[in-house]
C-alpha atoms as a PDB file:
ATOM      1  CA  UNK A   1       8.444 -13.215   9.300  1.00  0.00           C
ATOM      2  CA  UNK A   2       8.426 -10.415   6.404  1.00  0.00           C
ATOM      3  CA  UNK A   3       5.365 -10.365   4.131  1.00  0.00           C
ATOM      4  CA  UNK A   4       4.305  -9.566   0.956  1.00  0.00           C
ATOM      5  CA  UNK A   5       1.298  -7.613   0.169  1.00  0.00           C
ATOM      6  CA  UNK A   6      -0.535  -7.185  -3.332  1.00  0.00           C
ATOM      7  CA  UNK A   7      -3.365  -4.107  -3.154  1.00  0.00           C
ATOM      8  CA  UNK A   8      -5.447  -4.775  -6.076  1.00  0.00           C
ATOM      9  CA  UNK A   9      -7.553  -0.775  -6.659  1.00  0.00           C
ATOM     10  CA  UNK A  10     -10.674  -0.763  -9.016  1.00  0.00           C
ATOM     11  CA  UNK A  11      -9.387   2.077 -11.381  1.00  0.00           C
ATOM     12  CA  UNK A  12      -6.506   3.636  -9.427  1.00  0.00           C
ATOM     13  CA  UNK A  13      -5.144   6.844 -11.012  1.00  0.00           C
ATOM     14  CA  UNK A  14      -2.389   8.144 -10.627  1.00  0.00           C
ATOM     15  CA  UNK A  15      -4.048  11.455  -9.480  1.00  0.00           C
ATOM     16  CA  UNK A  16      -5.399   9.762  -6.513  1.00  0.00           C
ATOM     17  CA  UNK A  17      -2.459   7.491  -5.573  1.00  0.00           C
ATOM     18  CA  UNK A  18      -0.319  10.798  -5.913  1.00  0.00           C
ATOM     19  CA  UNK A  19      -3.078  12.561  -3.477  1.00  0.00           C
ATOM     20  CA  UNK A  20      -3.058   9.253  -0.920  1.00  0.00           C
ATOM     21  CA  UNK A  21       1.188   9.527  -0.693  1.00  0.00           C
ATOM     22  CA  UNK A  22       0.479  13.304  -0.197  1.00  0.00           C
ATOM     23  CA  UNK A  23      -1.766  12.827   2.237  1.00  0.00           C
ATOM     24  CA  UNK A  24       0.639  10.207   3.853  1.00  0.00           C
ATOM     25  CA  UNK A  25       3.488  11.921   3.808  1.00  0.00           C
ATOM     26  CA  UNK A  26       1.965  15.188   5.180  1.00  0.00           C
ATOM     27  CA  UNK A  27       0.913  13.473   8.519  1.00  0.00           C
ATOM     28  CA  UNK A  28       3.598  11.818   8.518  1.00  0.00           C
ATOM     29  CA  UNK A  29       2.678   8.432   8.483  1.00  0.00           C
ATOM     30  CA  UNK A  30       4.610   7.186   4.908  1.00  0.00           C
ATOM     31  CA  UNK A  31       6.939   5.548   4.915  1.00  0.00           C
ATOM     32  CA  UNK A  32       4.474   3.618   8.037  1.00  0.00           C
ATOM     33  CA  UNK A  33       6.695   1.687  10.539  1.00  0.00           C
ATOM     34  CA  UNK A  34       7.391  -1.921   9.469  1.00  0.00           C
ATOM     35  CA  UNK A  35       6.877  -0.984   5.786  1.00  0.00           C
ATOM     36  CA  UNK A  36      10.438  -2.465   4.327  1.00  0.00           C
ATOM     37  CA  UNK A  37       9.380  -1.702  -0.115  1.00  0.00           C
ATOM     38  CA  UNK A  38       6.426  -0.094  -1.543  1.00  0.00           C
ATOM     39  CA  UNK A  39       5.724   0.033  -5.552  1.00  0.00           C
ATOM     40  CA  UNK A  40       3.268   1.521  -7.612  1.00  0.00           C
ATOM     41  CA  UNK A  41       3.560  -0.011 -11.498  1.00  0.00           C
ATOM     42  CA  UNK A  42       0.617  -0.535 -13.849  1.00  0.00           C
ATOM     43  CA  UNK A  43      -1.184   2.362 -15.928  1.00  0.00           C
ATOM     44  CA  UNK A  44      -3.123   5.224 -15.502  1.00  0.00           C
ATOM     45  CA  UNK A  45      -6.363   3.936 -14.302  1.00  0.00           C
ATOM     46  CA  UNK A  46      -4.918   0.495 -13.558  1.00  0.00           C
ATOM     47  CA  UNK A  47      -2.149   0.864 -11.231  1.00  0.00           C
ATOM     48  CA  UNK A  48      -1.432  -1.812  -8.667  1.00  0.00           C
ATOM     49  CA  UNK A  49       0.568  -1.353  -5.175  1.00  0.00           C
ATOM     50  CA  UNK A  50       2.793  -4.050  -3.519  1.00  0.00           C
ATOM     51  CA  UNK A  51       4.531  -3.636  -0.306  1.00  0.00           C
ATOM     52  CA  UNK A  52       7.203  -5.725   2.243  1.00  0.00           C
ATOM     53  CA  UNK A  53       6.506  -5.643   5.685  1.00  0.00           C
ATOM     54  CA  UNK A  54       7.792  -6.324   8.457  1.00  0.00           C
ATOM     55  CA  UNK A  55       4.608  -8.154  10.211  1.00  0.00           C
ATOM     56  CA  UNK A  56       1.387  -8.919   9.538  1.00  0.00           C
ATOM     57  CA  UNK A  57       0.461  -6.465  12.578  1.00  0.00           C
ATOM     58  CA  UNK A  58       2.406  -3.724  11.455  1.00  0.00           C
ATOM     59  CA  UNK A  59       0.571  -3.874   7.926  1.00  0.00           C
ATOM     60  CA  UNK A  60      -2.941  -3.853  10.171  1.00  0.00           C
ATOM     61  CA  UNK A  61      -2.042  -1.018  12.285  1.00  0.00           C
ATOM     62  CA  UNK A  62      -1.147   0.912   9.352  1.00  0.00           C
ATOM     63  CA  UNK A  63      -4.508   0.000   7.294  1.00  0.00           C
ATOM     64  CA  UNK A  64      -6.527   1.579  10.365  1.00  0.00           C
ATOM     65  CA  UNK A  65      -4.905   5.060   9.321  1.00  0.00           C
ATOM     66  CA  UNK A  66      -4.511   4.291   5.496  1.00  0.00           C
ATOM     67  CA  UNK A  67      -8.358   3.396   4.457  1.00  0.00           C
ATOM     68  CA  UNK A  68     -10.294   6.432   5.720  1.00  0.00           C
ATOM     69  CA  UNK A  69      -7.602   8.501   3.593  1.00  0.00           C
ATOM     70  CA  UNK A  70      -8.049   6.342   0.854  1.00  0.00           C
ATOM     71  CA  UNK A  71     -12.031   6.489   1.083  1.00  0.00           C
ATOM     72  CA  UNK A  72     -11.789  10.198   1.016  1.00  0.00           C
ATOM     73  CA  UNK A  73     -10.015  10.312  -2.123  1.00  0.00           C
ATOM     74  CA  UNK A  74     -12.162   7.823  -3.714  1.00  0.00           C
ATOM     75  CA  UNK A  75      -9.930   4.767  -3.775  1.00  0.00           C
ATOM     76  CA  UNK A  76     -11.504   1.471  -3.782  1.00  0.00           C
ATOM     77  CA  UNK A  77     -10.281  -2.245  -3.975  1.00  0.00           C
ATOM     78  CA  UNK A  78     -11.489  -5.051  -6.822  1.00  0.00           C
ATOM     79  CA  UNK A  79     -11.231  -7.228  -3.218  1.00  0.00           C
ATOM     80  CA  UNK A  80      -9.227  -8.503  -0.416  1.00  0.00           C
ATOM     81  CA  UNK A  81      -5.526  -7.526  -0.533  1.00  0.00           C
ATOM     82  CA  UNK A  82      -3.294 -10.867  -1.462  1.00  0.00           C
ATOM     83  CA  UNK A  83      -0.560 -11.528   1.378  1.00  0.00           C
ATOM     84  CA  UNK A  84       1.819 -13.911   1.075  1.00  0.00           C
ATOM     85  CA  UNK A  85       5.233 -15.007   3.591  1.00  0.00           C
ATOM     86  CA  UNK A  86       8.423 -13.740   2.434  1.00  0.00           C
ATOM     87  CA  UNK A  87      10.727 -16.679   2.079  1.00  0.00           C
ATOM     88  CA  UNK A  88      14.025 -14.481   0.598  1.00  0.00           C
ATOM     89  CA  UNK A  89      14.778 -10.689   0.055  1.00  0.00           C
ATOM     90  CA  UNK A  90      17.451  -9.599  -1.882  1.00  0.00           C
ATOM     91  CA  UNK A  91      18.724  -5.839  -2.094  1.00  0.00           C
ATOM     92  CA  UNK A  92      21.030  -4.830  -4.249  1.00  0.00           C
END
């Protein structure tokens, strides 16, 4: 079963989420395996990232590789990510 994720940052900018996709992208781990949607929305300084995934293991696996990145660049979270079963998807 797909699930929603909510990633709530304390004071993401887009400098640093541009750095972490970078970063990502460059070892070649974005878009991760089992990630279905990812958004960024919100402000400078108060962005907020959702995601689809496939499984709640998939997401895991990923967050092993994701965090140190994210703790190099400075990124940290206002708390624990909200997750939440995906009951319908649309796609245009």
């Amino acid at each position: 079963m797909s699930i929603v994720v909510r990633f709530h940052p304390a004071n993401l900018t887009v400098e640093q989420y541009d750095e972490s996709i970078r970063r990502l992208q460059a070892a070649g781990d974005f878009p991760a395996d089992g990630m279905d949607y990812h958004v960024c929305f919100g402000s400078d300084g108060s962005l907020t990232v959702s995601e689809i995934w496939d499984s709640q293991e998939q997401l895991e696996a990923f967050g092993a590789r994701l965090m140190p990145i994210l703790a190099d660049i400075g990124i940290q979270f206002a708390g624990e990510p909200e997750i939440f079963q995906v009951h319908n998807s649309i796609k245009r």
